[in-house]
N, C-alpha and C. Protein backbone atom coordinates (compact mmCIF):
# COMPACT_ATOMS: atom_id res chain seq x y z
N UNK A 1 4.73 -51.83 -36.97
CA UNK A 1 5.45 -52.13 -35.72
C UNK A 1 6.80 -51.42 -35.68
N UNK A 2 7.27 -51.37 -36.97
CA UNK A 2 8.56 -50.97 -36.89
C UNK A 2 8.87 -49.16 -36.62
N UNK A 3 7.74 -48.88 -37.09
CA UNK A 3 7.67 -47.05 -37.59
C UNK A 3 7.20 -46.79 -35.70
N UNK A 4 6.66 -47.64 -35.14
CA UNK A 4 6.36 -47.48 -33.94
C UNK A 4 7.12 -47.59 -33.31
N UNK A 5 8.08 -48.53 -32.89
CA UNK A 5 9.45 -48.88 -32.19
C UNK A 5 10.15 -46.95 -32.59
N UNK A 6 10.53 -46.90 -34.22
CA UNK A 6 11.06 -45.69 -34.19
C UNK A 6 10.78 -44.36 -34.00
N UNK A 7 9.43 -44.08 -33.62
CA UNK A 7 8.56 -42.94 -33.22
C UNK A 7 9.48 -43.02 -31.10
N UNK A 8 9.04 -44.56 -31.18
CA UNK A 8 9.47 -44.49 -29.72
C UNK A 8 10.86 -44.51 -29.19
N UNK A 9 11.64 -44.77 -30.62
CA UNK A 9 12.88 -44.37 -29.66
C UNK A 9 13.61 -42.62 -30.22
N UNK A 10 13.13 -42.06 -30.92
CA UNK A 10 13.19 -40.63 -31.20
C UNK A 10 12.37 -40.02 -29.99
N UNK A 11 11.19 -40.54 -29.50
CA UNK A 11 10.74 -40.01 -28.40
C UNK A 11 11.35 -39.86 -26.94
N UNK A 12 12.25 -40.93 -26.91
CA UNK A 12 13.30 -41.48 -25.94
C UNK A 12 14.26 -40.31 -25.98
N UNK A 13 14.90 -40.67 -27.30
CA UNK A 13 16.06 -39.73 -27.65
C UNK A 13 16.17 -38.13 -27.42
N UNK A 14 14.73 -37.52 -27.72
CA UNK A 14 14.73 -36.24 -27.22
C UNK A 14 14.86 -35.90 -25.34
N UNK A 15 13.83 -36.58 -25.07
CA UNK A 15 13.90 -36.44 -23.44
C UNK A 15 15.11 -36.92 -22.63
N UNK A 16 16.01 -37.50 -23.80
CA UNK A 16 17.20 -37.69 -23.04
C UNK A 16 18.28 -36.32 -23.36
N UNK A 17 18.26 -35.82 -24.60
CA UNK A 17 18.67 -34.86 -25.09
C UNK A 17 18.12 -33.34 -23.89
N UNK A 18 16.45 -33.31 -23.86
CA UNK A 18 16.00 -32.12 -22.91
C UNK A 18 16.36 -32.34 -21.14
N UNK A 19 17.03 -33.27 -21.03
CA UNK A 19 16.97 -33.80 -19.49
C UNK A 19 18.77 -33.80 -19.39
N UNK A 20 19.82 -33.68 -20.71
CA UNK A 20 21.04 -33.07 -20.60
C UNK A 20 21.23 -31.66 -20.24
N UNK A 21 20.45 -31.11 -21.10
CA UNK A 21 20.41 -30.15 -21.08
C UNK A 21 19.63 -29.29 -19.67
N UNK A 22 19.14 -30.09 -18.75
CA UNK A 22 17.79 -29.25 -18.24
C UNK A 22 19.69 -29.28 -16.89
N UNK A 23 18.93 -27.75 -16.46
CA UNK A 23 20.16 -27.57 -15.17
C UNK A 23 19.63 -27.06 -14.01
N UNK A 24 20.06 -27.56 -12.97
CA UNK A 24 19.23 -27.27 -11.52
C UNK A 24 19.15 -25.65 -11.11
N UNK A 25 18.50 -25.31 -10.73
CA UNK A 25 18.18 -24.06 -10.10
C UNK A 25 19.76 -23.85 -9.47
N UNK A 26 20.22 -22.40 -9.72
CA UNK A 26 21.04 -22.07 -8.50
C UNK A 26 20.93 -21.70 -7.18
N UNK A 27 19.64 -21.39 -6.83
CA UNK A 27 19.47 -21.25 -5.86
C UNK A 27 17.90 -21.84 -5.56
N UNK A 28 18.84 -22.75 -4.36
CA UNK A 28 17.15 -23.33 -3.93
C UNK A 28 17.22 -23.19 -2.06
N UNK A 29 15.43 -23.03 -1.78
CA UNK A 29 15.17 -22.92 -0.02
C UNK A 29 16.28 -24.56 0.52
N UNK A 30 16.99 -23.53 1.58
CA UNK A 30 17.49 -24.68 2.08
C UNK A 30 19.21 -24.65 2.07
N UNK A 31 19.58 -24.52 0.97
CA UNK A 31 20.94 -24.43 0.15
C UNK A 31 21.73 -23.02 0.16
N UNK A 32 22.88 -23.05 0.62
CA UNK A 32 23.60 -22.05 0.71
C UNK A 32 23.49 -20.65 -0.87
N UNK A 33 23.28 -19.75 -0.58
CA UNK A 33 23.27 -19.19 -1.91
C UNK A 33 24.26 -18.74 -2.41
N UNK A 34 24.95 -19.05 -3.93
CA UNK A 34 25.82 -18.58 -4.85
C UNK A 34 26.37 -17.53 -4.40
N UNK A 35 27.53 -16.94 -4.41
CA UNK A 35 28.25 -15.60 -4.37
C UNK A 35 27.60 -14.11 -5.65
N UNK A 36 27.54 -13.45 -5.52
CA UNK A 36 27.55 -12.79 -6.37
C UNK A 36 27.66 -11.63 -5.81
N UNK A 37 27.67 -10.47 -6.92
CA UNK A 37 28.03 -8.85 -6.30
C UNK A 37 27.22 -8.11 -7.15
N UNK A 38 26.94 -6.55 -6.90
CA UNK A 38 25.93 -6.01 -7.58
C UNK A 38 26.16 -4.87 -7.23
N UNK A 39 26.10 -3.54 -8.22
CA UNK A 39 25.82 -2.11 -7.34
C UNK A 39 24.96 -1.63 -7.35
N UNK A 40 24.84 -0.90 -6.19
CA UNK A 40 23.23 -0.26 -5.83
C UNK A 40 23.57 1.05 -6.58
N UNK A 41 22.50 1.61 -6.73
CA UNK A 41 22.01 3.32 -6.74
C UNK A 41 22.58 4.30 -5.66
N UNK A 42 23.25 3.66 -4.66
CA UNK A 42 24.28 4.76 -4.09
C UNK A 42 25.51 4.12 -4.64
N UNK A 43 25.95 3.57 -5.81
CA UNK A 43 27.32 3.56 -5.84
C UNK A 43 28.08 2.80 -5.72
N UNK A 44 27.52 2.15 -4.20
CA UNK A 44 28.90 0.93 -3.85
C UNK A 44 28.51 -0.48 -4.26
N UNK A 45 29.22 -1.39 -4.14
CA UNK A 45 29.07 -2.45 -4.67
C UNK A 45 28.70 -3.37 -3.49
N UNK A 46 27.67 -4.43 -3.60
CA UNK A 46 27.59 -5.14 -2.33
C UNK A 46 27.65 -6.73 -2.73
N UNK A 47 28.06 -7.50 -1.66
CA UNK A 47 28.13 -8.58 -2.06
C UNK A 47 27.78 -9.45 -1.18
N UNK A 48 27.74 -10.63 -1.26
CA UNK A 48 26.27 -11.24 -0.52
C UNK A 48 27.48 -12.55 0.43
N UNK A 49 28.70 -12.75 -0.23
CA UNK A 49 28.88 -12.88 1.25
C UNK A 49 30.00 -11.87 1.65
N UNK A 50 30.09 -10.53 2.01
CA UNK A 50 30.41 -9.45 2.53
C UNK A 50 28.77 -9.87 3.81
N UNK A 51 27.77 -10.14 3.72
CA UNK A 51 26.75 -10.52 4.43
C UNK A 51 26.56 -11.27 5.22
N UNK A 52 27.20 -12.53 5.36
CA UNK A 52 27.20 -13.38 5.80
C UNK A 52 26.98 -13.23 7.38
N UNK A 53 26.25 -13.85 8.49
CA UNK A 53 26.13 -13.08 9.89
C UNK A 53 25.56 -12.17 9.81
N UNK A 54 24.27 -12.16 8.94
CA UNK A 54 23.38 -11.08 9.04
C UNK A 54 21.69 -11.80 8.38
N UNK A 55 21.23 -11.81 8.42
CA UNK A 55 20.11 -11.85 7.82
C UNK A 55 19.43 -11.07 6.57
N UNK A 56 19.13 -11.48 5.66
CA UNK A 56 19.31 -10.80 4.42
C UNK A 56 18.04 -10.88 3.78
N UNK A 57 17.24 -9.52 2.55
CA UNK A 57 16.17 -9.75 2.17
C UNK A 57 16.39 -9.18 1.06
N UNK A 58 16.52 -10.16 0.27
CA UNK A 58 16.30 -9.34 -1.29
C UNK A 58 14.68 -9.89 -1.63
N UNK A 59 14.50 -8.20 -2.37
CA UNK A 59 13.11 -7.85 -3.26
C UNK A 59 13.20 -7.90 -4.28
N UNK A 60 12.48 -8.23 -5.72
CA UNK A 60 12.96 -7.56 -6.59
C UNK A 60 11.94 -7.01 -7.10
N UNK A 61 11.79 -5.85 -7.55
CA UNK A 61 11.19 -4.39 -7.80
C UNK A 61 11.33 -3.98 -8.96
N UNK A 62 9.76 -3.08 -9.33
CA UNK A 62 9.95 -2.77 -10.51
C UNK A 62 8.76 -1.28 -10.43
N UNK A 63 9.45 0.14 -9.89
CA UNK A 63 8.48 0.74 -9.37
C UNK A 63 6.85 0.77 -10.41
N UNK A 64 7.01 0.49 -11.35
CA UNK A 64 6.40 0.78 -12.92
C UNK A 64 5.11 -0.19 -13.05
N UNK A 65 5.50 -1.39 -12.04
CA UNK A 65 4.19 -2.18 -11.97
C UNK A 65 3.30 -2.06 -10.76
N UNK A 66 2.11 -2.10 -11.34
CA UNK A 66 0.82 -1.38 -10.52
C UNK A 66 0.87 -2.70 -9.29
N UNK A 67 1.56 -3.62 -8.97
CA UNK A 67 1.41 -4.69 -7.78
C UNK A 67 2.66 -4.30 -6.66
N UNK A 68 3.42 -3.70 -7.24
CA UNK A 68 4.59 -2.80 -6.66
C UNK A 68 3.99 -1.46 -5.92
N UNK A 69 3.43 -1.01 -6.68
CA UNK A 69 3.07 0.56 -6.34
C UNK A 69 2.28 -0.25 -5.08
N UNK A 70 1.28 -1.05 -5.19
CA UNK A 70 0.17 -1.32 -4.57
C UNK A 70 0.97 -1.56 -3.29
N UNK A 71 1.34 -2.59 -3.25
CA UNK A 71 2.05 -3.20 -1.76
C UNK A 71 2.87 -2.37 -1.00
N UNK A 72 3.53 -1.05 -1.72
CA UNK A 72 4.14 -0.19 -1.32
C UNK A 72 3.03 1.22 -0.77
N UNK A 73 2.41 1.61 -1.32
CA UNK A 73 1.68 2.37 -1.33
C UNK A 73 0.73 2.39 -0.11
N UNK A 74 0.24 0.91 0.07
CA UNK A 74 -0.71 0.13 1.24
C UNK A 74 -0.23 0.15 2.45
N UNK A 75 1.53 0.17 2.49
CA UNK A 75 2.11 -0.36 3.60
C UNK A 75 2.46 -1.62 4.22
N UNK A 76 1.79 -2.41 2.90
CA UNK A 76 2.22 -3.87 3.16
C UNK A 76 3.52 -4.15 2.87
N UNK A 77 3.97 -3.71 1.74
CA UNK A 77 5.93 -3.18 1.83
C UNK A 77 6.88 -2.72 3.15
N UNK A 78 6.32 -1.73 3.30
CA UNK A 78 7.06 -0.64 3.82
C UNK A 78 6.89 -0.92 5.40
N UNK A 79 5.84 -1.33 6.01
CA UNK A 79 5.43 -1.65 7.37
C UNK A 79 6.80 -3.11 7.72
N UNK A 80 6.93 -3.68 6.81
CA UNK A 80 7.51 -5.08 7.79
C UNK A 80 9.18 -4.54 7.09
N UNK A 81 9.22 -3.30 6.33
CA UNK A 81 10.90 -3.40 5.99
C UNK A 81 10.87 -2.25 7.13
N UNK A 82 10.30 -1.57 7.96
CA UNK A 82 10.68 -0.73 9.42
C UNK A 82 10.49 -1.68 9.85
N UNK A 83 9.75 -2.27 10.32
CA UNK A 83 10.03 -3.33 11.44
C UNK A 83 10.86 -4.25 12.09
N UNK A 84 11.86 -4.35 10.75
CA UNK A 84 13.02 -5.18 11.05
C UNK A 84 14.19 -4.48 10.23
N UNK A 85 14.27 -2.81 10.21
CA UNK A 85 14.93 -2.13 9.58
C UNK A 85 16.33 -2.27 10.31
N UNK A 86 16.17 -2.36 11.42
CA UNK A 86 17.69 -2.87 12.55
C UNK A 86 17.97 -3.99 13.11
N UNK A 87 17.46 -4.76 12.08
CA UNK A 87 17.67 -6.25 12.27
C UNK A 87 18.17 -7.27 11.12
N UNK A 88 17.49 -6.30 9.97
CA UNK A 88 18.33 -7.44 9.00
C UNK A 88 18.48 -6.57 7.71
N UNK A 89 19.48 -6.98 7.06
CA UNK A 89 19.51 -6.03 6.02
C UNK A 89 19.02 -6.19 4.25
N UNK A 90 18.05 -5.18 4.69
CA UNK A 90 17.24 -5.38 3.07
C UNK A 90 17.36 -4.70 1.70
N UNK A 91 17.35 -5.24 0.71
CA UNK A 91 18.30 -4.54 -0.17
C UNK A 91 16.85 -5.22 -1.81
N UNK A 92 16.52 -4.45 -2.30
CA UNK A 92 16.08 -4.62 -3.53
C UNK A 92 16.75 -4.36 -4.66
N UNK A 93 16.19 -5.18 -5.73
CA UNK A 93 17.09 -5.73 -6.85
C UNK A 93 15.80 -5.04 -8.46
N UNK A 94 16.52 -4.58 -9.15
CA UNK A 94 15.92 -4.41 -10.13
C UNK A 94 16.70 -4.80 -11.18
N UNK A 95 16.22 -5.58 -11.89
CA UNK A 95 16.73 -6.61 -12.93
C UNK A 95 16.08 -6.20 -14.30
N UNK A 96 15.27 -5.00 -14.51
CA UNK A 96 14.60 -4.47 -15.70
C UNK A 96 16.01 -3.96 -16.97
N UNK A 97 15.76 -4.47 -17.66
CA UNK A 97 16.73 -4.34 -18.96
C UNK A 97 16.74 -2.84 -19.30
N UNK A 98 17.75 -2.59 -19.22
CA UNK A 98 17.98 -1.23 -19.37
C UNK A 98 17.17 -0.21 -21.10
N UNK A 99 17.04 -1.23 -21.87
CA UNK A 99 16.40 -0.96 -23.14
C UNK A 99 14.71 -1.15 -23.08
N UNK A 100 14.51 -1.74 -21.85
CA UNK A 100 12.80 -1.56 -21.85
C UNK A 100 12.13 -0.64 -21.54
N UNK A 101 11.31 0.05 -21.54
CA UNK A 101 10.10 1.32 -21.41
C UNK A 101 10.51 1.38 -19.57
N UNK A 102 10.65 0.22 -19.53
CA UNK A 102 10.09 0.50 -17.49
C UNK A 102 11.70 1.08 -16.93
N UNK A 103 12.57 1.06 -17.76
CA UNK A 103 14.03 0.86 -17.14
C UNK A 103 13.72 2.59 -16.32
N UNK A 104 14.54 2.93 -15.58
CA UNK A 104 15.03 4.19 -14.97
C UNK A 104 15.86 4.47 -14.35
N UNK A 105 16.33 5.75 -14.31
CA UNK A 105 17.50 5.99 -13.77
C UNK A 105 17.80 5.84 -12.56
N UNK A 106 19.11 5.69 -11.83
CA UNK A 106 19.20 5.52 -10.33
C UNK A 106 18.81 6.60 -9.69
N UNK A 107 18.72 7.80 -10.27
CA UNK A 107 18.11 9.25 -9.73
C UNK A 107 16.68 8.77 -8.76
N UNK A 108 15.65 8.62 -10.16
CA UNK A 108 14.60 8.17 -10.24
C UNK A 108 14.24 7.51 -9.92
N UNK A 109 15.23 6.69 -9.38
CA UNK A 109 14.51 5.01 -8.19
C UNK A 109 14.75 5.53 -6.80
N UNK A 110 15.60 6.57 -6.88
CA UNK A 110 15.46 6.55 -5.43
C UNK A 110 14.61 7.61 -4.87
N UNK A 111 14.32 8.51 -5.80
CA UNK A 111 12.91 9.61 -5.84
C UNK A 111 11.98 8.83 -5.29
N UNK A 112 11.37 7.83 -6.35
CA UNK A 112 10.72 7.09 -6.38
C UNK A 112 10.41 6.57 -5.05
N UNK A 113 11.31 5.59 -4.42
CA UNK A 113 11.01 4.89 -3.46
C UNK A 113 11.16 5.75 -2.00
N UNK A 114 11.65 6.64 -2.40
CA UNK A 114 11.80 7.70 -0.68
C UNK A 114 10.63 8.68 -0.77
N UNK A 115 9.87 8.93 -2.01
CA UNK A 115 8.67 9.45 -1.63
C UNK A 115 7.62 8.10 -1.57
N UNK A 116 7.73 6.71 -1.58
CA UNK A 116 6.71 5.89 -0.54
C UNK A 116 7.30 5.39 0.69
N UNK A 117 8.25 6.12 1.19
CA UNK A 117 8.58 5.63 2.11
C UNK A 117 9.64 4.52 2.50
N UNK A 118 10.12 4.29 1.11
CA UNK A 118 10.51 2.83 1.77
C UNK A 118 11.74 2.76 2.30
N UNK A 119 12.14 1.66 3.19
CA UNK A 119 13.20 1.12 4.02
C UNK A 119 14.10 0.51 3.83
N UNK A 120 15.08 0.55 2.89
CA UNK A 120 15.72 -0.06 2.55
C UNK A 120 17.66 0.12 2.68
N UNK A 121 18.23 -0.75 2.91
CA UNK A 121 19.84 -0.49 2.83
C UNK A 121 19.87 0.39 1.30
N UNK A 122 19.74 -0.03 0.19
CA UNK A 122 19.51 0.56 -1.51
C UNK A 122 19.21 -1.15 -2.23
N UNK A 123 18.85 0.04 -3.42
CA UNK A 123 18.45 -0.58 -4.49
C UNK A 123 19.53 -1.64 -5.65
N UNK A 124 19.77 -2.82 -5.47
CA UNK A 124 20.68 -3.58 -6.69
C UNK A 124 20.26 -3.20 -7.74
N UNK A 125 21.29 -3.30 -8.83
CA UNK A 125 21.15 -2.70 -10.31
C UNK A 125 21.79 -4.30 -11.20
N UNK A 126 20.70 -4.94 -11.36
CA UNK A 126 20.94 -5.72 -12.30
C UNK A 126 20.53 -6.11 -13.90
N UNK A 127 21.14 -4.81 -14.35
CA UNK A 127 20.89 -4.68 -16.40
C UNK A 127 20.90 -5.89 -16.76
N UNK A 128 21.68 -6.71 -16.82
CA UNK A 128 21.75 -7.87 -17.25
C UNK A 128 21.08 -9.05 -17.10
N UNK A 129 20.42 -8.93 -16.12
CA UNK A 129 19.57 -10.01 -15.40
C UNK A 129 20.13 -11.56 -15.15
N UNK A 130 21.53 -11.26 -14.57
CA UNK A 130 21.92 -12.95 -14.13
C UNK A 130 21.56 -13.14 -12.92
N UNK A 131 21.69 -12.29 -11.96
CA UNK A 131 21.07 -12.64 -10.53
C UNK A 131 20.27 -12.79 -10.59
N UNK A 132 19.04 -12.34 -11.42
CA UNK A 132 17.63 -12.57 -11.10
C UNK A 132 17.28 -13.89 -11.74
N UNK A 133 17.77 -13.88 -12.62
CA UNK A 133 17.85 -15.79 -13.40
C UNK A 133 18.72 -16.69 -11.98
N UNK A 134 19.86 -16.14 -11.73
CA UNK A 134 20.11 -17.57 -10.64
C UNK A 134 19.30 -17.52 -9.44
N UNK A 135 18.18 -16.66 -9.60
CA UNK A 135 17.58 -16.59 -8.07
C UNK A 135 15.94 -17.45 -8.92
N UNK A 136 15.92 -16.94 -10.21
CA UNK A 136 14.50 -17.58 -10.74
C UNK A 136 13.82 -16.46 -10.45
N UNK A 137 14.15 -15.05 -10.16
CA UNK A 137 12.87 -14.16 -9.66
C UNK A 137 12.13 -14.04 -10.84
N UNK A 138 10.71 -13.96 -10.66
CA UNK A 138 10.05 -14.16 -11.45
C UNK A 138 9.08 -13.02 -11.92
N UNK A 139 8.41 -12.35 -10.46
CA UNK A 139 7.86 -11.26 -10.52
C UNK A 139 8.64 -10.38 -9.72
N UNK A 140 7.25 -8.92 -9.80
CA UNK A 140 8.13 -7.71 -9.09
C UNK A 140 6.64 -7.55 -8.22
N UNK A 141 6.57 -8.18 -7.17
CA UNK A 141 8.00 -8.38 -5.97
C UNK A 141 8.08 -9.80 -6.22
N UNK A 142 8.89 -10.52 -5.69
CA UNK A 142 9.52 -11.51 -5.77
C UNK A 142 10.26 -11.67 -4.74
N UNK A 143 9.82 -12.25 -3.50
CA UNK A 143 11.24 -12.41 -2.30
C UNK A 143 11.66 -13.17 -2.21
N UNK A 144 12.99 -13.46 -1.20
CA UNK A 144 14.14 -14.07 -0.89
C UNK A 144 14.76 -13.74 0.74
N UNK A 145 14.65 -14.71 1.40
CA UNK A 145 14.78 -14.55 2.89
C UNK A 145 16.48 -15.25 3.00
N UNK A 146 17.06 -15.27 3.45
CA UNK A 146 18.65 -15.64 3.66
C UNK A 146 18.74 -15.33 5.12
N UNK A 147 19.25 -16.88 5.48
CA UNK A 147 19.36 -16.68 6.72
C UNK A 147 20.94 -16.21 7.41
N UNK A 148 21.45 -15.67 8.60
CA UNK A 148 22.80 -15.83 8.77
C UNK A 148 24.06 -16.44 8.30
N UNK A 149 23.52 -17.71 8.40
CA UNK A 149 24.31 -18.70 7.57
C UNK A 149 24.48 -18.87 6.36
N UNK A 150 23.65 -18.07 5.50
CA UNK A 150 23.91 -17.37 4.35
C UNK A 150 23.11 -18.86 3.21
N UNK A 151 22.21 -19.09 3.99
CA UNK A 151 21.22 -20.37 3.23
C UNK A 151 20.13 -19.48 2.78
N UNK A 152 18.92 -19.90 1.91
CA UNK A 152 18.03 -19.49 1.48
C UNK A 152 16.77 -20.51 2.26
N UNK A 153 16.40 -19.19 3.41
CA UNK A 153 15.06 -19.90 3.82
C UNK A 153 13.79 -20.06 3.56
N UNK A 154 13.59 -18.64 2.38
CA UNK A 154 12.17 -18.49 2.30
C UNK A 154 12.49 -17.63 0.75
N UNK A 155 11.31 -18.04 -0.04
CA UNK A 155 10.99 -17.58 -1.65
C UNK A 155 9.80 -17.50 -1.85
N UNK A 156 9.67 -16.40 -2.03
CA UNK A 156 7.50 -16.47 -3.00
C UNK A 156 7.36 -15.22 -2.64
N UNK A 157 5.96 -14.53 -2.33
CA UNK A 157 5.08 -13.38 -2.53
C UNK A 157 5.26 -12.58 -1.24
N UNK A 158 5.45 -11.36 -0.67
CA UNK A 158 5.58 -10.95 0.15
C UNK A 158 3.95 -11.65 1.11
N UNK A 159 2.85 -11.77 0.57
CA UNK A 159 1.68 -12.27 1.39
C UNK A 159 1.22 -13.30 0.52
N UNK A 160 -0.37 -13.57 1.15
CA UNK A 160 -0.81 -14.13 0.54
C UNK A 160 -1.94 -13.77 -0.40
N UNK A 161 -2.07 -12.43 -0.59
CA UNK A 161 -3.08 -11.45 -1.23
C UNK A 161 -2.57 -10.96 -2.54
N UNK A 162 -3.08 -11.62 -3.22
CA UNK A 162 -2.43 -11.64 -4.77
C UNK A 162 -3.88 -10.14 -5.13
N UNK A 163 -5.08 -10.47 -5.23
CA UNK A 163 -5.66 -9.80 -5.66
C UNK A 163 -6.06 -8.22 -4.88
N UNK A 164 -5.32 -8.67 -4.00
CA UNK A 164 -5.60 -7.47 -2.69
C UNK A 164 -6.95 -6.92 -2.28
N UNK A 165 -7.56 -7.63 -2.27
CA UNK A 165 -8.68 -7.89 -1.31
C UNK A 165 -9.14 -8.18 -0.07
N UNK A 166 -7.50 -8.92 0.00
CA UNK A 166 -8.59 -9.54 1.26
C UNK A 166 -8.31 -8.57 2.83
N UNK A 167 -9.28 -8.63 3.89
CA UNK A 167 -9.29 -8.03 5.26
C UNK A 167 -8.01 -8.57 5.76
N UNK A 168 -8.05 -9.72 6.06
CA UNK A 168 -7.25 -10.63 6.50
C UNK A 168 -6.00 -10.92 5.60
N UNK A 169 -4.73 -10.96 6.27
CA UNK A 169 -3.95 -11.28 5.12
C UNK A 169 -2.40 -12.34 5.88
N UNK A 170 -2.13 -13.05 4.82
CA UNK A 170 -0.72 -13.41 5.41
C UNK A 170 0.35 -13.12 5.02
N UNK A 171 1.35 -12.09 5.86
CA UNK A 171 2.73 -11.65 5.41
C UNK A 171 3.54 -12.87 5.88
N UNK A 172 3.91 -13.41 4.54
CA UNK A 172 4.79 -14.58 4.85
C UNK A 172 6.06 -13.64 4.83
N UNK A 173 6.88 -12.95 4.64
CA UNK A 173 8.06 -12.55 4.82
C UNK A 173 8.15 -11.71 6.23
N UNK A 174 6.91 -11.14 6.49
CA UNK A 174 7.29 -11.10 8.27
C UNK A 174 7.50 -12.24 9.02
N UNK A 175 6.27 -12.97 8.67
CA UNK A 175 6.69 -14.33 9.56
C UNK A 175 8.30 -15.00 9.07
N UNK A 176 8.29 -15.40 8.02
CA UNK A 176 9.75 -16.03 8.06
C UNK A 176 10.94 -15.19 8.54
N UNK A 177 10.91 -13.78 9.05
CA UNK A 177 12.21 -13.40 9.68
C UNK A 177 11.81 -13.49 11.25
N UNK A 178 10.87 -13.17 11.46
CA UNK A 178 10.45 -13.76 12.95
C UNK A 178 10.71 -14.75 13.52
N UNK A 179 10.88 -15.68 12.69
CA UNK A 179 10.98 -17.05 12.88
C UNK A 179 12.70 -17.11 12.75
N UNK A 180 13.22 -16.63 12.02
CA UNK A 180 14.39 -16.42 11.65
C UNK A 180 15.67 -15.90 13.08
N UNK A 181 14.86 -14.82 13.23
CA UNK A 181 15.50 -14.16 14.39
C UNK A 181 14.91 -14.84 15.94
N UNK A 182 14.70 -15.74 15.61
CA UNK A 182 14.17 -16.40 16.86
C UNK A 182 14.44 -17.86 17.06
N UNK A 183 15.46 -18.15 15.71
CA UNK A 183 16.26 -18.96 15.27
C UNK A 183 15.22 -20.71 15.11
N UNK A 184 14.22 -20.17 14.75
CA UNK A 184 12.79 -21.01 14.21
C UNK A 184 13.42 -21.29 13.44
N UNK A 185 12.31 -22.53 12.89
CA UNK A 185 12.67 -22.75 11.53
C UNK A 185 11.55 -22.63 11.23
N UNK A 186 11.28 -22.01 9.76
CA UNK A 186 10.64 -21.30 8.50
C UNK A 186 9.37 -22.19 8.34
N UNK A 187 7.92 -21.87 9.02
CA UNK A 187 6.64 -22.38 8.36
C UNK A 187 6.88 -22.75 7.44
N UNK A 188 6.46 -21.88 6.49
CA UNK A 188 6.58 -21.89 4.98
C UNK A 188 7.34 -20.95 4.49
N UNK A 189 8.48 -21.71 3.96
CA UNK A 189 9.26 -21.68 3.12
C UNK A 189 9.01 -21.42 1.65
N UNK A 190 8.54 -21.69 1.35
CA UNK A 190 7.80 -21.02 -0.18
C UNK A 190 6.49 -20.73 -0.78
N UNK A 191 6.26 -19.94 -1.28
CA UNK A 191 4.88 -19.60 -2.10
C UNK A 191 5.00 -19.18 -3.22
N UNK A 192 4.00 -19.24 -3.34
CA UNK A 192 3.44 -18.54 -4.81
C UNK A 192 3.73 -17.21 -5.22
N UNK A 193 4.58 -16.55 -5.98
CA UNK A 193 5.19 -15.22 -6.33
C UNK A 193 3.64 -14.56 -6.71
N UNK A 194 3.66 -13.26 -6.58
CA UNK A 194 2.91 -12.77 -7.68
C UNK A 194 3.23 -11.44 -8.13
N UNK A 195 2.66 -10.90 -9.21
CA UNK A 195 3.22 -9.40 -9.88
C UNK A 195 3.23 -9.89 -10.74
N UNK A 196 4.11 -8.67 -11.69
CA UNK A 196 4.54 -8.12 -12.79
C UNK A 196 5.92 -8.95 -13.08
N UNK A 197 5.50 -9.44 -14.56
CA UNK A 197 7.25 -10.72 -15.14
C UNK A 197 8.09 -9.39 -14.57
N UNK A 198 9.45 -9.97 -14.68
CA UNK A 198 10.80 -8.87 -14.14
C UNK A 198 10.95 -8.63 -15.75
N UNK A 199 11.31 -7.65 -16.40
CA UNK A 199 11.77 -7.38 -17.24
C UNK A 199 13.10 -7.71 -17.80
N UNK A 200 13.62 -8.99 -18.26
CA UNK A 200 14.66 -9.51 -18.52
C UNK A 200 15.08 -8.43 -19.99
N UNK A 201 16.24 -9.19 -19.86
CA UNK A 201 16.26 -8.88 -21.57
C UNK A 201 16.06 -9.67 -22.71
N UNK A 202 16.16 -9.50 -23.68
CA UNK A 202 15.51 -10.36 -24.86
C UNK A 202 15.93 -11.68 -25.42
C-alpha cells in the first residue's frame, strides 16, 4: 500500500514538474502575433509590425523538399500568391540551419524561386530558427494568414491535398484571404500542415 501511495505521488510530482515547465504557444489563430524582425535575401530587414494595416502571408519554404517543388511547380503556390499579389503582402521564411545539406545561399533562393515563378515581396532568412519555433512551423510549406489587425487568422497546409492526387482540391489559404479581404471571418482557421520537418538546428 505504501510503495503504491509513493509510485503515486512521484507520478503526481512529475506532471506537476512537466506542466511548469510546459509554455503556451506564441502564437496562436485568433491572438495578436509577437513582434519580430527578419532579413530577406534582398537585404532589408522587415518587421511584422512595420505591417500592420496590411494583410500578411508568411510561408515557410524549403526549395530542397520535393512537397515544395511540387506545389510550386503545379501552380498551386504560385497561382493564389498572383492573385492576391496587390493585395496582401507575402513574404516566405526559411528557417533551414545554415549547417544542414538543404541550407543555400540567398543567390540561390532567389534563382531558385524566380525560375518557378514565384510571387513574392522576398524571402525571410531565419538561421536560427526562433521565428519558426514561435510560429510552431512545422513543415515546408507551413502557412500563416495575419489579418490587418495584425491577429493570426489562419495556420496549416496551403490545401487539402497532402498526397497530390486529388482532381478536386481545397486551397484553404485562398479561401482564408478572401474571406479576409471581404472582412469574413475565417471558415477554417486551421489544418493540418503537411511537407518536409523545417530544418531547425540541433
Amino acid at each position: 500500500m505504501v510503495k503504491k501511495t509513493l509510485v503515486a505521488i512521484a507520478a503526481l510530482a512529475v506532471i506537476a514538474i512537466l506542466a511548469a515547465f510546459s509554455v503556451a504557444p506564441e502564437v496562436e489563430v485568433g491572438k495578436t502575433v509577437p513582434a519580430f524582425s527578419l532579413k530577406g535575401i534582398d537585404g532589408k530587414t522587415y518587421s511584422i509590425a512595420d505591417l500592420k494595416g496590411k494583410v500578411v502571408v508568411l510561408e515557410w519554404t524549403n526549395p530542397n523538399c520535393p512537397f515544395v517543388q511540387r506545389v510550386y511547380k503545379s501552380g498551386i503556390m504560385t497561382d493564389v500568391q498572383k492573385k492576391y499579389a496587390d493585395k496582401v503582402v507575402w513574404l516566405t521564411v526559411n528557417s533551414t540551419h545554415p549547417e544542414h545539406q538543404d541550407h543555400e545561399t540567398a543567390d540561390d533562393l532567389a534563382k531558385t524561386y524566380k525560375d518557378w515563378n514565384a510571387t513574392f515581396a522576398t524571402m525571410l532568412l531565419d538561421p536560427d530558427g526562433k521565428v519558426g519555433q514561435m510560429f510552431d512551423a512545422k513543415t515546408t510549406p507551413h502557412m500563416f494568414v495575419i489579418d490587418k489587425d495584425g491577429k493570426l487568422v489562419y495556420a496549416g497546409g496551403i490545401d487539402d491535398d497532402a498526397r497530390g492526387n486529388k482532381s478536386e482540391k481545397t486551397n484553404y489559404v485562398d479561401q482564408a484571404l478572401s474571406s479576409v479581404l471581404e472582412g469574413k471571418a475565417v471558415a477554417t482557421s486551421t489544418s493540418r500542415p503537411y511537407g518536409c520537418s523545417v530544418k531547425y538546428s540541433p
